[in-house]
Every structure is written in structure tokens, then in C-alpha cells.
N, C-alpha and C. Protein backbone atom coordinates (compact mmCIF):
# COMPACT_ATOMS: atom_id res chain seq x y z
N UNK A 1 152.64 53.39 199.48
CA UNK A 1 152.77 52.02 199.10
C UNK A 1 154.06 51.48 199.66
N UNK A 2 153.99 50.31 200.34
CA UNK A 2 155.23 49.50 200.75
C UNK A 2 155.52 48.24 200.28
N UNK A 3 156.56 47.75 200.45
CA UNK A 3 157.02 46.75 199.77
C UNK A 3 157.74 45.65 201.39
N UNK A 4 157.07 44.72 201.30
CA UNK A 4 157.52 44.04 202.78
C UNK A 4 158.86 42.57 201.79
N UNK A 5 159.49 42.27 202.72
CA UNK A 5 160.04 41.37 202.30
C UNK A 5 160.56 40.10 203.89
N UNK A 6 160.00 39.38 204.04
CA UNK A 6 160.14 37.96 205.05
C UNK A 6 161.51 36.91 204.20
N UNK A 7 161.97 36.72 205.46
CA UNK A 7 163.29 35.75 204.57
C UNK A 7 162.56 34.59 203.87
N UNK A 8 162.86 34.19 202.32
CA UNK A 8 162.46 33.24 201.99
C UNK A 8 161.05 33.36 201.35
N UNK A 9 160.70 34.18 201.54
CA UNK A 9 159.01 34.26 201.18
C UNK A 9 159.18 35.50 200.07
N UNK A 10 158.46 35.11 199.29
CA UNK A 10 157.88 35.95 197.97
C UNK A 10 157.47 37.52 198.82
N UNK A 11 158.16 38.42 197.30
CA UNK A 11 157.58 39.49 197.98
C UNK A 11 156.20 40.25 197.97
N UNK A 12 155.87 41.07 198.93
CA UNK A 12 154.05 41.12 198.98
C UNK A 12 154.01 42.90 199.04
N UNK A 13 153.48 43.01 197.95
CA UNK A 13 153.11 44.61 198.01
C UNK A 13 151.67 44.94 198.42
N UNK A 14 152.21 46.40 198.96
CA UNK A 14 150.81 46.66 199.88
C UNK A 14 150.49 47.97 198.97
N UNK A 15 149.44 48.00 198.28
CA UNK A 15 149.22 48.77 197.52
C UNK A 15 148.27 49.88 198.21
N UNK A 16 149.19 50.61 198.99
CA UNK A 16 149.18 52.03 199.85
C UNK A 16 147.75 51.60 200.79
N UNK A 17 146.64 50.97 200.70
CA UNK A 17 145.50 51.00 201.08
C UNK A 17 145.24 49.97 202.50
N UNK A 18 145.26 50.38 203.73
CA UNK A 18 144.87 49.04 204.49
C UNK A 18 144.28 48.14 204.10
N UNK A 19 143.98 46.87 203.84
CA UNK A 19 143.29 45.80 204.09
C UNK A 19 143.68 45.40 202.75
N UNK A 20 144.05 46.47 201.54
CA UNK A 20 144.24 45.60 199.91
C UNK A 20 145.81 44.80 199.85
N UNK A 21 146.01 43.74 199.98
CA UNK A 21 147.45 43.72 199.49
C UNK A 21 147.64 42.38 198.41
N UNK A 22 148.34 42.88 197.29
CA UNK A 22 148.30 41.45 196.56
C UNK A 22 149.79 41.09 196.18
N UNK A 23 150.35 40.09 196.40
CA UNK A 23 151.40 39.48 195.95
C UNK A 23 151.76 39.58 194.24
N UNK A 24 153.12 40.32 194.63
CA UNK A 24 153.62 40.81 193.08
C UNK A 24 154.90 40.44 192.91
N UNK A 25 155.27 39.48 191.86
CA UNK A 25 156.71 39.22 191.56
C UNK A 25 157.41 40.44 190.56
N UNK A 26 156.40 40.98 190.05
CA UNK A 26 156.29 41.60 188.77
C UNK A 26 156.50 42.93 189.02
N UNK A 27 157.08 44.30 188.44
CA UNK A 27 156.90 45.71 188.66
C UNK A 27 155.55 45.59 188.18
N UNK A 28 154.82 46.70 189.29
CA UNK A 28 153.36 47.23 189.00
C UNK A 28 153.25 48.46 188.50
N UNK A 29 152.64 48.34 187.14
CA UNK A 29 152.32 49.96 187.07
C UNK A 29 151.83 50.58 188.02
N UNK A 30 150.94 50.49 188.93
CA UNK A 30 150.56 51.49 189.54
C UNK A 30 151.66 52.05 190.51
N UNK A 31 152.17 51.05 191.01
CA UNK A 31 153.83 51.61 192.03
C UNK A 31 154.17 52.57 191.19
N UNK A 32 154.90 52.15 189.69
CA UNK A 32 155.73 52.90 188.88
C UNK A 32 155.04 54.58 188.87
N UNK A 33 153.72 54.77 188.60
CA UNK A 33 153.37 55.98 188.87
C UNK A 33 152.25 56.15 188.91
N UNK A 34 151.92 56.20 190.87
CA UNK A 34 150.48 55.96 191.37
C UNK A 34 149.68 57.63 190.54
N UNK A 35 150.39 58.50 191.07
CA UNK A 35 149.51 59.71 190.57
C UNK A 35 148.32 59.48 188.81
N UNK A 36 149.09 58.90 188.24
CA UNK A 36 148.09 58.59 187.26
C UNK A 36 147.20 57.84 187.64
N UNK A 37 146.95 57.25 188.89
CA UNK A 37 145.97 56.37 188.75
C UNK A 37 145.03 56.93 189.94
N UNK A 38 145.01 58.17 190.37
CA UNK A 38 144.71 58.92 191.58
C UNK A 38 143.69 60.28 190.79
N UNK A 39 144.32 60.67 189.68
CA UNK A 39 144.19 61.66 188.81
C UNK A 39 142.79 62.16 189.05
N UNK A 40 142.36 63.31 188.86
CA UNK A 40 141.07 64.21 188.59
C UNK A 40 140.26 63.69 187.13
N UNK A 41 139.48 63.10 186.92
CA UNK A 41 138.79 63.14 185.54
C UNK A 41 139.38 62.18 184.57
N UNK A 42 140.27 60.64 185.31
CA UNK A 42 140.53 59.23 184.48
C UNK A 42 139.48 59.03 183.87
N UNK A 43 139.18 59.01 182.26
CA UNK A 43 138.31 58.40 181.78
C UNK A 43 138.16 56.90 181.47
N UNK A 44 137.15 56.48 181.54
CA UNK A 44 137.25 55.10 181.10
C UNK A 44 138.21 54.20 179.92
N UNK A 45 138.53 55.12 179.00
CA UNK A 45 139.08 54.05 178.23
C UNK A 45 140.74 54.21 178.90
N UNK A 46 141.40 55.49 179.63
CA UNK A 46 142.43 55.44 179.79
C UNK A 46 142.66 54.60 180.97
N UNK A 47 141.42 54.30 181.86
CA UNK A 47 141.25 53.02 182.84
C UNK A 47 141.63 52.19 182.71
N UNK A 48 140.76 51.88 181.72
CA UNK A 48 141.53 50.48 181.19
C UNK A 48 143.00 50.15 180.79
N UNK A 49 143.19 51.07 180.22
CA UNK A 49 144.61 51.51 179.59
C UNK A 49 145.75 50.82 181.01
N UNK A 50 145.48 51.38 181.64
CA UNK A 50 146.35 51.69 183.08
C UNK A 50 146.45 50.74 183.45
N UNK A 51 145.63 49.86 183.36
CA UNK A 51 145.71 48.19 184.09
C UNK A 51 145.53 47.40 183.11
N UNK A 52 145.75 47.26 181.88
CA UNK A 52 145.92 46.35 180.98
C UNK A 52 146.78 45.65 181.22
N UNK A 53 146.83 43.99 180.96
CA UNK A 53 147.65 43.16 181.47
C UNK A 53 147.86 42.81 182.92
N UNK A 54 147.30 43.29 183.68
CA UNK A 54 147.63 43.43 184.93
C UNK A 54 147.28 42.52 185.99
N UNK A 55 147.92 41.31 185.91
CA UNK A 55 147.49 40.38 186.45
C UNK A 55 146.34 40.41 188.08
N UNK A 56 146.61 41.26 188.57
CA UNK A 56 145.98 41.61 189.78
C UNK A 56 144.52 42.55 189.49
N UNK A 57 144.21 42.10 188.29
CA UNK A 57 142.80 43.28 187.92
C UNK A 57 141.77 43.02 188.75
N UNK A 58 141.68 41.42 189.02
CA UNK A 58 140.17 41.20 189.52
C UNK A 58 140.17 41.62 190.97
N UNK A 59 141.31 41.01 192.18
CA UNK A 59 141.49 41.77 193.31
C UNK A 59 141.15 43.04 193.51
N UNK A 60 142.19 43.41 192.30
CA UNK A 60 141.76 45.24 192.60
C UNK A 60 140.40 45.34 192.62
N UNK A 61 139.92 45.38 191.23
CA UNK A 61 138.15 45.77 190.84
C UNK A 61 137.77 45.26 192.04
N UNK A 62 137.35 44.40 192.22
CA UNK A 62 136.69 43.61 193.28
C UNK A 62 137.01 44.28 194.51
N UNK A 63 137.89 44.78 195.05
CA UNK A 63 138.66 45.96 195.80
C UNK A 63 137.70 47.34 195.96
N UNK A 64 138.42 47.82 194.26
CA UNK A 64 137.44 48.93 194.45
C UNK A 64 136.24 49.18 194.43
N UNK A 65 135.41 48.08 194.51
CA UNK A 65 133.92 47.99 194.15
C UNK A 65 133.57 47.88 195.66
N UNK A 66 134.26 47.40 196.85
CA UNK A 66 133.90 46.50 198.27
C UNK A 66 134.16 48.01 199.21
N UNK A 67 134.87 48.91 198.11
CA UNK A 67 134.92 50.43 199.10
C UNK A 67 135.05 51.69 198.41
N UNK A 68 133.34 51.90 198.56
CA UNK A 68 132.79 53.37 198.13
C UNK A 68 133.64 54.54 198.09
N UNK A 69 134.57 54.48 199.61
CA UNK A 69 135.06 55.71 199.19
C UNK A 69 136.67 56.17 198.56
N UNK A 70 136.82 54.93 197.93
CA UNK A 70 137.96 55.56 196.93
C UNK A 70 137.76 56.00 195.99
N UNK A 71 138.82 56.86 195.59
CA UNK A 71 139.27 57.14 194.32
C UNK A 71 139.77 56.86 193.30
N UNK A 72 139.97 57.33 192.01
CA UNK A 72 140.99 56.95 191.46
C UNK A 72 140.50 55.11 190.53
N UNK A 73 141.47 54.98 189.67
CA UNK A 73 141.57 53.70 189.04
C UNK A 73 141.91 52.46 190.00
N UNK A 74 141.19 51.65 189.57
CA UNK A 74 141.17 50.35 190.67
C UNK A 74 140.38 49.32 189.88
N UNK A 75 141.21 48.42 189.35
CA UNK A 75 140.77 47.29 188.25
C UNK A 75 140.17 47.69 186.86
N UNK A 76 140.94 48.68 186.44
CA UNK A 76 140.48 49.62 185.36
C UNK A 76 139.03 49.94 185.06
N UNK A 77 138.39 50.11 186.62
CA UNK A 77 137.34 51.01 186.33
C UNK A 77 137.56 52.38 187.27
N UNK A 78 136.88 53.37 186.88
CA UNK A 78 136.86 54.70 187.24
C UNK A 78 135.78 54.69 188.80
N UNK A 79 135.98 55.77 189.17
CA UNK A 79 135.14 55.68 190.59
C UNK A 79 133.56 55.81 189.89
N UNK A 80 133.01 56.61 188.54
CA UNK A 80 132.02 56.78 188.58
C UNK A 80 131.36 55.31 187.82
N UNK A 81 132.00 54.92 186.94
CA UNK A 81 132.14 53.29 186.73
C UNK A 81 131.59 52.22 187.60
N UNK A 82 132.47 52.86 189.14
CA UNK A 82 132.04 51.88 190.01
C UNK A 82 130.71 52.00 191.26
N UNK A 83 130.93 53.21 190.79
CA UNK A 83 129.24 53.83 191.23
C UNK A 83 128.32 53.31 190.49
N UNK A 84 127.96 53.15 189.38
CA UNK A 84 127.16 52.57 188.92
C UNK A 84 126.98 51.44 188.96
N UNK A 85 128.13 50.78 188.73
CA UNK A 85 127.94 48.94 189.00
C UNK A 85 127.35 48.81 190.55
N UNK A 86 127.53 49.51 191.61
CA UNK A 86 127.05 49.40 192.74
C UNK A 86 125.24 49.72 192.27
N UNK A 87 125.00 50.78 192.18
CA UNK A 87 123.96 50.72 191.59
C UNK A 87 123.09 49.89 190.81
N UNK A 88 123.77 49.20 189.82
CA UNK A 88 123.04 47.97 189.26
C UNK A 88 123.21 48.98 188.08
N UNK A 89 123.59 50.01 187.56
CA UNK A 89 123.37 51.04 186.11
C UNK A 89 124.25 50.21 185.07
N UNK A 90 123.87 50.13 183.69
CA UNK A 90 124.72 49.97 182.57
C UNK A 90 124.61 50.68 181.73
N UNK A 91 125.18 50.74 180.48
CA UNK A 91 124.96 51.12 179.73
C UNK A 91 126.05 51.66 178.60
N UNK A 92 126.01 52.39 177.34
CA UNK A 92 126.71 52.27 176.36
C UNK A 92 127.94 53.04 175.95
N UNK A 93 128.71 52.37 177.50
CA UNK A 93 129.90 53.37 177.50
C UNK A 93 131.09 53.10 177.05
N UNK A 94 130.59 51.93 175.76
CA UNK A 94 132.09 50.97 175.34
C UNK A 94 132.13 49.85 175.91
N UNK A 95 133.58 48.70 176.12
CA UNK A 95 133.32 47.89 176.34
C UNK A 95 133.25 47.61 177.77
N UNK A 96 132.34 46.65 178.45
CA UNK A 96 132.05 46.28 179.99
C UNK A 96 133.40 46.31 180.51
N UNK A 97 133.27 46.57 182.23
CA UNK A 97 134.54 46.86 182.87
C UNK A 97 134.86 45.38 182.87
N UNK A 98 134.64 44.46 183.10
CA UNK A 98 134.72 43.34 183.05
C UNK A 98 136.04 42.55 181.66
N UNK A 99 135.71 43.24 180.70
CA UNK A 99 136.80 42.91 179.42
C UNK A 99 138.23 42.23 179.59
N UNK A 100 139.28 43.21 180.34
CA UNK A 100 140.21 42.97 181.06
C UNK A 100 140.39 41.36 181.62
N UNK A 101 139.47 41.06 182.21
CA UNK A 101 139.48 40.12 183.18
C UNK A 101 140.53 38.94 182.51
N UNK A 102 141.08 38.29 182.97
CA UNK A 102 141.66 37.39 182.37
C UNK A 102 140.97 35.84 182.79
């Protein structure tokens, strides 16, 4: 993950991934400590957890939904989360990934 800075211009974090980058005035949890959000076996509710508040949720989700092959937490849904929404699957796994949304 890098952090660019242009004279005069707001700064723009590149959240480690080609093509994702969203403008952050704010410390990001995920900068603060990506490995949790990379982790083996994130369950859904700690998904959410991780990006609560997080002004940049819908980018992300919307992010991680536009590319199959990541990993990891990305708009506080889980990769298998977002396998299914690709799929069209629902069902009664608590509340919709969608909740968050602001």
C-alpha cells in the first residue's frame, strides 16, 4: 500500500491493489493493519467488524465483488460472501452485506 502526495492536492491512498484507489483524509484501518484483513478464515461478522464506519465501504465492496480473485475482507464482506453474491446465493447468514452501507 502507498500513499502518493501532489503539491496542493488531497492525499490519495492506493490500497496495495492496481486499479483500486480511494481518496482518504482519514487513517484507514486497513493501512493500520492489512494482515487482518488478508487473514485465513475472516468470518462474516468480524468482516463487518473491520470496516465498520468506513467511509470507503461501497468502493471497496463494489471492488471486491468486480474481482474474483481476491482475497481477504473488502467492504466487509468475506471472499466466500462474495462468491455468492456473484452467484445470485442468499441466505440466513445474519445481517445482508449491504447493512454497513451508509
Amino acid at each position: 500500500m502507498s500513499e502518493h502526495h501532489a503539491a496542493g492536492a488531497r492525499p490519495v491512498v492506493a490500497l496495495g491493489i492496481p486499479g483500486f484507489v480511494v481518496e482518504a483524509r482519514e487513517p484507514l484501518r486497513c493501512r493500520a493493519d492489512p494482515d487482518a484483513y488478508v487473514a485465513d478464515g475472516v468470518r462474516p461478522p468480524a468482516a463487518r467488524e473491520l470496516c465498520a464506519g468506513c467511509g470507503h465501504l461501497d468502493a471497496c465492496r463494489v471492488y471486491g465483488l468486480e474481482n474474483p480473485e481476491l482475497y481477504g475482507v473488502w467492504g466487509g464482506t468475506t471472499r466466500r460472501e462474495r462468491q455468492a453474491l456473484r452467484r445470485g446465493e442468499s441466505g440466513d447468514r445474519g445481517p445482508p452485506w449491504w447493512w454497513l452501507a451508509a
